[in-house]
Structure formats: C-alpha cells, structure tokens
PDB file of N, CA and C in Angstrom:
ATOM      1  N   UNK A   1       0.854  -1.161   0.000  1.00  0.00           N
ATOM      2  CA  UNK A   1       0.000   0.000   0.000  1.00  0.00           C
ATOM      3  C   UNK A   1       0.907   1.233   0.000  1.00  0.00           C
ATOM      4  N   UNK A   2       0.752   1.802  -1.008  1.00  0.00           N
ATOM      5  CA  UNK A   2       1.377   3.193  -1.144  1.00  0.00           C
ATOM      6  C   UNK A   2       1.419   4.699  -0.032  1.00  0.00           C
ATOM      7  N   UNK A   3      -0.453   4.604  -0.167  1.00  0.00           N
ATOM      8  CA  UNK A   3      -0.898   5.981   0.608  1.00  0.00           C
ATOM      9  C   UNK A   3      -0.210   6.136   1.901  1.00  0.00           C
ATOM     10  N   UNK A   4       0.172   5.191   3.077  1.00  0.00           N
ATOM     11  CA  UNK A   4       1.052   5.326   4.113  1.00  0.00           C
ATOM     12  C   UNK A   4       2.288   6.152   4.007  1.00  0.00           C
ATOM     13  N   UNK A   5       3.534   5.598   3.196  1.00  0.00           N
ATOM     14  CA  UNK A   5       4.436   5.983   2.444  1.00  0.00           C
ATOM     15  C   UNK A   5       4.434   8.087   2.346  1.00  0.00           C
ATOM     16  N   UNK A   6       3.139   8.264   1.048  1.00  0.00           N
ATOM     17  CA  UNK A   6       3.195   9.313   0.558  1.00  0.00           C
ATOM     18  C   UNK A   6       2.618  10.420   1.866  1.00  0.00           C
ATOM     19  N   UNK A   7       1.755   9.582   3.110  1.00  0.00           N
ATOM     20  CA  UNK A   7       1.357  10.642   4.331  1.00  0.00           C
ATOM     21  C   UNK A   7       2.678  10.734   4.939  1.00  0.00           C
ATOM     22  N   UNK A   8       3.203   9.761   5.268  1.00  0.00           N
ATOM     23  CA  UNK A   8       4.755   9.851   6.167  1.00  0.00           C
ATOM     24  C   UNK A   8       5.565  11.128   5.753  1.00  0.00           C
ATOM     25  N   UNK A   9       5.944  11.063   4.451  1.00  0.00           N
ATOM     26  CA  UNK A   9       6.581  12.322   3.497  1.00  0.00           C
ATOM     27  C   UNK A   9       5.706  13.325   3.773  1.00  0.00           C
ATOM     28  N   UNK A  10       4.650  13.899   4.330  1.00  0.00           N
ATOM     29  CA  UNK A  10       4.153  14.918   4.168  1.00  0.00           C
ATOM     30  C   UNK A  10       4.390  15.138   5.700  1.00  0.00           C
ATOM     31  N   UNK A  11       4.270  14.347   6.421  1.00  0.00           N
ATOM     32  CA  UNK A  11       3.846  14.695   7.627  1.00  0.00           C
ATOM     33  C   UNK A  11       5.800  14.887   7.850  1.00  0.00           C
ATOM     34  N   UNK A  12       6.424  14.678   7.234  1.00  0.00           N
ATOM     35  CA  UNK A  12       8.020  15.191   7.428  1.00  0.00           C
ATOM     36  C   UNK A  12       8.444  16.375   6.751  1.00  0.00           C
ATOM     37  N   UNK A  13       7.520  17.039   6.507  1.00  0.00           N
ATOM     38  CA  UNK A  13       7.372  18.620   5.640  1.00  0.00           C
ATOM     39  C   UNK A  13       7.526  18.664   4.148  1.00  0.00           C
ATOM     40  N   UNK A  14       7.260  17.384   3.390  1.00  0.00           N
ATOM     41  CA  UNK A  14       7.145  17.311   1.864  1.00  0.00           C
ATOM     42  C   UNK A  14       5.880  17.701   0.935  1.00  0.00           C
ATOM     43  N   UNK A  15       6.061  19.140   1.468  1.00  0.00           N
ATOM     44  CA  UNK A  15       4.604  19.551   0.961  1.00  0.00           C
ATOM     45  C   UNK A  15       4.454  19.465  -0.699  1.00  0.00           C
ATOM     46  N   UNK A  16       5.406  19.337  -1.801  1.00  0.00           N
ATOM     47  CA  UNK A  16       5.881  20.008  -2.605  1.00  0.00           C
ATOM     48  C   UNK A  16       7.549  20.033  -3.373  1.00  0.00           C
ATOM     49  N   UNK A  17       7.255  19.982  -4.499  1.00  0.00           N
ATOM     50  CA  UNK A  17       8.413  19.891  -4.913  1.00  0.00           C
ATOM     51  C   UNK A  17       9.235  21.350  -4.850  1.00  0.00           C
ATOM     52  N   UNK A  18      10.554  21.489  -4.611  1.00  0.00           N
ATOM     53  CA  UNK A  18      11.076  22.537  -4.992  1.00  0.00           C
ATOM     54  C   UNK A  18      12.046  22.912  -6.145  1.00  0.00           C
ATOM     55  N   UNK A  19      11.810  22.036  -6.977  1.00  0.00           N
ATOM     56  CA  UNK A  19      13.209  22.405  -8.060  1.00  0.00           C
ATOM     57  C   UNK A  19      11.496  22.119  -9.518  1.00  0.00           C
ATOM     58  N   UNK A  20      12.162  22.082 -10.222  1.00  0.00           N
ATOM     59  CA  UNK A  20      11.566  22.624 -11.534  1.00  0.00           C
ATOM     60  C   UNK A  20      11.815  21.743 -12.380  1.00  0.00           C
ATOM     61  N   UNK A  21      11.299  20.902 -13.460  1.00  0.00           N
ATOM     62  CA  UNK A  21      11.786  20.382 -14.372  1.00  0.00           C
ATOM     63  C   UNK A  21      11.701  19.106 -14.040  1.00  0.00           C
ATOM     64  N   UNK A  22      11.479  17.753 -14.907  1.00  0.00           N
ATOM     65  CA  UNK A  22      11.062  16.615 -14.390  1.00  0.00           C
ATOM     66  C   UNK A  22      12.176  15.694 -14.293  1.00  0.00           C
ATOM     67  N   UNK A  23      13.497  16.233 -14.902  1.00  0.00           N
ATOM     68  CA  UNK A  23      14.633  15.232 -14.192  1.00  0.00           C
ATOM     69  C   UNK A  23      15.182  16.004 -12.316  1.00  0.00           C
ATOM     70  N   UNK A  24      15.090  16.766 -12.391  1.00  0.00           N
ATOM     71  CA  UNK A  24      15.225  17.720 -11.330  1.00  0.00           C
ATOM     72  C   UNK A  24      13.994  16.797 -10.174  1.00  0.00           C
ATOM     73  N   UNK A  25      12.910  17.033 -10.620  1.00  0.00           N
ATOM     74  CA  UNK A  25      11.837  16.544  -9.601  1.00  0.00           C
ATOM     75  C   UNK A  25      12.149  15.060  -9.157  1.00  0.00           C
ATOM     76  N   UNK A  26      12.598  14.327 -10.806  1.00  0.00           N
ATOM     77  CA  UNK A  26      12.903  13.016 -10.394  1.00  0.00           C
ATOM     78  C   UNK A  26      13.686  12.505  -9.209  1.00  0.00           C
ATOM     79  N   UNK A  27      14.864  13.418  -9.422  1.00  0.00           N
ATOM     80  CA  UNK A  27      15.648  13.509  -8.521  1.00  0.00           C
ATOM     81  C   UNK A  27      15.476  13.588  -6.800  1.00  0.00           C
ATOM     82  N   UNK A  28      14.826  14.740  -6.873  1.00  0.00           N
ATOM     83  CA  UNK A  28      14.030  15.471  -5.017  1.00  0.00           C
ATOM     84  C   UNK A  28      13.431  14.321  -4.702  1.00  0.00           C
ATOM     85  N   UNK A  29      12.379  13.744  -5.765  1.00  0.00           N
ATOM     86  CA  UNK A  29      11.663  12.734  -5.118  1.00  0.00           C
ATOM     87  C   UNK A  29      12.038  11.225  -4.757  1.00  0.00           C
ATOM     88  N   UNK A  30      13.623  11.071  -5.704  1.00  0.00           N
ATOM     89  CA  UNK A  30      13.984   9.781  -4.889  1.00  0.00           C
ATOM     90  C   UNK A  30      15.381  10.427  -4.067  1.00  0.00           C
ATOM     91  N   UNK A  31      15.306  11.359  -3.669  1.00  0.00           N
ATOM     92  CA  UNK A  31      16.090  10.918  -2.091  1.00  0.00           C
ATOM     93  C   UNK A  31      14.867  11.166  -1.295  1.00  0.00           C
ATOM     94  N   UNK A  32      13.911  11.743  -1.495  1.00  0.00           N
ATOM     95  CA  UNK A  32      12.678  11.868  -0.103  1.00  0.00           C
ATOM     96  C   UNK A  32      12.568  10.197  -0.276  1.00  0.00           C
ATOM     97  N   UNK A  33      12.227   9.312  -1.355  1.00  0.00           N
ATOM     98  CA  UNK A  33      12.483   7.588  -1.073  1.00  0.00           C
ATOM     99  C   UNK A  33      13.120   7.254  -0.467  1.00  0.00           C
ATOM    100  N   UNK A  34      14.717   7.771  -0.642  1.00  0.00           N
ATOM    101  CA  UNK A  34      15.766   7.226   0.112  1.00  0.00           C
ATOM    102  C   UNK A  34      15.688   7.703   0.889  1.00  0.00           C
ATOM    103  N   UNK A  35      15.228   8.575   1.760  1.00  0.00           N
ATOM    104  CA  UNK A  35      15.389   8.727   3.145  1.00  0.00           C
ATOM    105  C   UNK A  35      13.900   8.363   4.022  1.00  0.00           C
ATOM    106  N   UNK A  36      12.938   7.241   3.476  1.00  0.00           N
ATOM    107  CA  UNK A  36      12.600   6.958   3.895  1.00  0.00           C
ATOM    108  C   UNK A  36      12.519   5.628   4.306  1.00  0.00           C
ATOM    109  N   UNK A  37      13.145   5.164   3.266  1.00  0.00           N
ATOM    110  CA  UNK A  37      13.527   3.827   3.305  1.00  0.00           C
ATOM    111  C   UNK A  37      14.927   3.702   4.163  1.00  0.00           C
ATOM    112  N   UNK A  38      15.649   4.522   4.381  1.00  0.00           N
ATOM    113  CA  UNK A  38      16.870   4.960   5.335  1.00  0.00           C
ATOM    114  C   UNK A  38      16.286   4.342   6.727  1.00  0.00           C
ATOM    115  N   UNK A  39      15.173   5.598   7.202  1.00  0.00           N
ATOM    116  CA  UNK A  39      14.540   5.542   8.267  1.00  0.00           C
ATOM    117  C   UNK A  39      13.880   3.965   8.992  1.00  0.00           C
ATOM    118  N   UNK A  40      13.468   3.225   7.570  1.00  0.00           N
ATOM    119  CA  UNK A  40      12.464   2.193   7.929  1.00  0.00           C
ATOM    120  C   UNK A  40      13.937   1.290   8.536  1.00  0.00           C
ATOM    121  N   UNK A  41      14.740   1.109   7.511  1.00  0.00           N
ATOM    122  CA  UNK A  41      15.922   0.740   7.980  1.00  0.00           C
ATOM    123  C   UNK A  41      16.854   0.404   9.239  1.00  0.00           C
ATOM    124  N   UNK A  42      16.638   1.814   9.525  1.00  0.00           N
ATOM    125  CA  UNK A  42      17.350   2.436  11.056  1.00  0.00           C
ATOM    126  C   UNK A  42      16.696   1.959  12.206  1.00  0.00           C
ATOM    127  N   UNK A  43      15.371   2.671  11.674  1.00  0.00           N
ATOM    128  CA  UNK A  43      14.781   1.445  12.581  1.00  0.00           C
ATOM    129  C   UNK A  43      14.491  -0.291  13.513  1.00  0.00           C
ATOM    130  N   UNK A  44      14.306  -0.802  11.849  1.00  0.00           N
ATOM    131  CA  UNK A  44      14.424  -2.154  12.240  1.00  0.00           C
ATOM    132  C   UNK A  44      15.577  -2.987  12.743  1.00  0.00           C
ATOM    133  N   UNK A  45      16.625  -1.839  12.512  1.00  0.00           N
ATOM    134  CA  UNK A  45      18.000  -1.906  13.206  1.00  0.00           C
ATOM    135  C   UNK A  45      18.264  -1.948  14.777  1.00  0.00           C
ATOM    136  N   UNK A  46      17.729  -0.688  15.073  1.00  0.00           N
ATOM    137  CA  UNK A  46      17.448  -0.745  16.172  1.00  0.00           C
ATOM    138  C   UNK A  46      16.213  -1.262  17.042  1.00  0.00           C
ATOM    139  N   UNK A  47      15.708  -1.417  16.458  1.00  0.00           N
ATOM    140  CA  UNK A  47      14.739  -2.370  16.882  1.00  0.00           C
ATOM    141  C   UNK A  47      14.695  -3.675  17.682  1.00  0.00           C
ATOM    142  N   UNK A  48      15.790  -4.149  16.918  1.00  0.00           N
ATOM    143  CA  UNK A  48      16.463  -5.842  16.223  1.00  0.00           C
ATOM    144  C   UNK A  48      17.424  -5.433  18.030  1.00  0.00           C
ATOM    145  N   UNK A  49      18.066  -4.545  17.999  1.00  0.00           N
ATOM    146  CA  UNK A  49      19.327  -4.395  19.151  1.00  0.00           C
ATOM    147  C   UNK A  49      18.432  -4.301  20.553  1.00  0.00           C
ATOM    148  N   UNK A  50      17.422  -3.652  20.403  1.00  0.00           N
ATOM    149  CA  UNK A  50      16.867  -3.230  21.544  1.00  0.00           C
ATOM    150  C   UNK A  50      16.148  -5.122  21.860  1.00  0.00           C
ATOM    151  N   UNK A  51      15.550  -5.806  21.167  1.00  0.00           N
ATOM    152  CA  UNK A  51      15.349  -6.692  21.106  1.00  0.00           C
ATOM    153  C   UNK A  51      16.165  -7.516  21.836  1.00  0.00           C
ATOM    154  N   UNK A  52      17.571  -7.797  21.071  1.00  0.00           N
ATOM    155  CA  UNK A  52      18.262  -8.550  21.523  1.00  0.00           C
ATOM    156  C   UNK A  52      18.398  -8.574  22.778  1.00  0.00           C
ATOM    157  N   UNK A  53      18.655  -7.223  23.666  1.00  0.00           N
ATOM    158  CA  UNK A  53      19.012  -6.380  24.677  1.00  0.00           C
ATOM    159  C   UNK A  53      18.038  -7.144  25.470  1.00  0.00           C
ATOM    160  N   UNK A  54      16.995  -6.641  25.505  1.00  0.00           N
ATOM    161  CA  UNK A  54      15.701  -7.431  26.548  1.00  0.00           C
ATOM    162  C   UNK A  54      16.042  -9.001  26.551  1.00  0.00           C
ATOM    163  N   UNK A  55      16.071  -9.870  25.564  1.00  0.00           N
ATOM    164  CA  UNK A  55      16.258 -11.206  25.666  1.00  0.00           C
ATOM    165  C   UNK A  55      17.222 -11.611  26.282  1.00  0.00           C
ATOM    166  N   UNK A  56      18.536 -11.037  26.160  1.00  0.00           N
ATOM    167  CA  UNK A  56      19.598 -11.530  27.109  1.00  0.00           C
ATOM    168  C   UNK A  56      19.444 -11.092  28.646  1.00  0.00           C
ATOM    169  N   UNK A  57      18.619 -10.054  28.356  1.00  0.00           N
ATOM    170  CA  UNK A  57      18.510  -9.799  30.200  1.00  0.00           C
ATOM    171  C   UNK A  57      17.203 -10.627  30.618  1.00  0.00           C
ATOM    172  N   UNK A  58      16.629 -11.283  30.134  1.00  0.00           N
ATOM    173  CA  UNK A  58      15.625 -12.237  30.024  1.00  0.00           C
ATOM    174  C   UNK A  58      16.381 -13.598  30.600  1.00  0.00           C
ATOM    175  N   UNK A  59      17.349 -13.549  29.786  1.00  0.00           N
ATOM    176  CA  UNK A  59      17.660 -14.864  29.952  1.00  0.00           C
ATOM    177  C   UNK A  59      18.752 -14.679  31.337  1.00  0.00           C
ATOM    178  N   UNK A  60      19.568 -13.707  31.433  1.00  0.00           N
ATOM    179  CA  UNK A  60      20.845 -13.709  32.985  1.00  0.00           C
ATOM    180  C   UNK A  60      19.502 -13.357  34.099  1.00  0.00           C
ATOM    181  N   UNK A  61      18.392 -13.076  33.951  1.00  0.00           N
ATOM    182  CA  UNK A  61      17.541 -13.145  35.471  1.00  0.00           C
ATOM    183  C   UNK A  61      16.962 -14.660  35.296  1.00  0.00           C
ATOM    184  N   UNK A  62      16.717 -15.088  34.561  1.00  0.00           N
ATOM    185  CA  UNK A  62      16.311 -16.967  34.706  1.00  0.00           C
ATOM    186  C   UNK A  62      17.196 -17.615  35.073  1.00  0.00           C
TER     187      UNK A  62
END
C-alpha cells in the first residue's frame, strides 16, 4: 500500500516539490524515497538491538 508511504513524506514537511523540471523533480523525489527507506531501515535496526538487549537480560535473570 502506497498511501502510508506518501502521508509519512508529508507529515516530514514534503509539501511540494522545490526544483523545476522533471529530471530535477525526479531527482528530489527519490532521495525523499531514500530517506525513507533509510529511516524504515534504522529502525528495524534498532529495533532488532533493543530486542536482543531485553532477551539476554531475560535470559541472565532466569
């Protein structure tokens, strides 16, 4: 599903393109991709650590 994606970008101040011209736009609009896909990234990264983190202290109090 797309529409998630394109609210996330807005709600991170992507109201709008700012450059002109459709290789130009092409451009703006895939690093706003790449930096969202960065984010999803970073996340599940840390995610994954914080994870780990709880389980081993899971496991030295058993």
């Amino acid at each position: 599903i797309v529409e998630p994606v394109f609210g996330h970008m807005k709600n991170l101040g992507f109201r709008g393109f700012l450059l002109r011209g459709l290789e130009k736009v092409k451009g703006e609009f895939a690093l706003m991709c790449a930096a969202h896909n960065i984010s999803k990234v970073a996340r599940a990264i840390l995610g994954g650590i914080v994870d780990l983190r709880e389980r081993r202290m899971m496991q030295l109090a058993a």
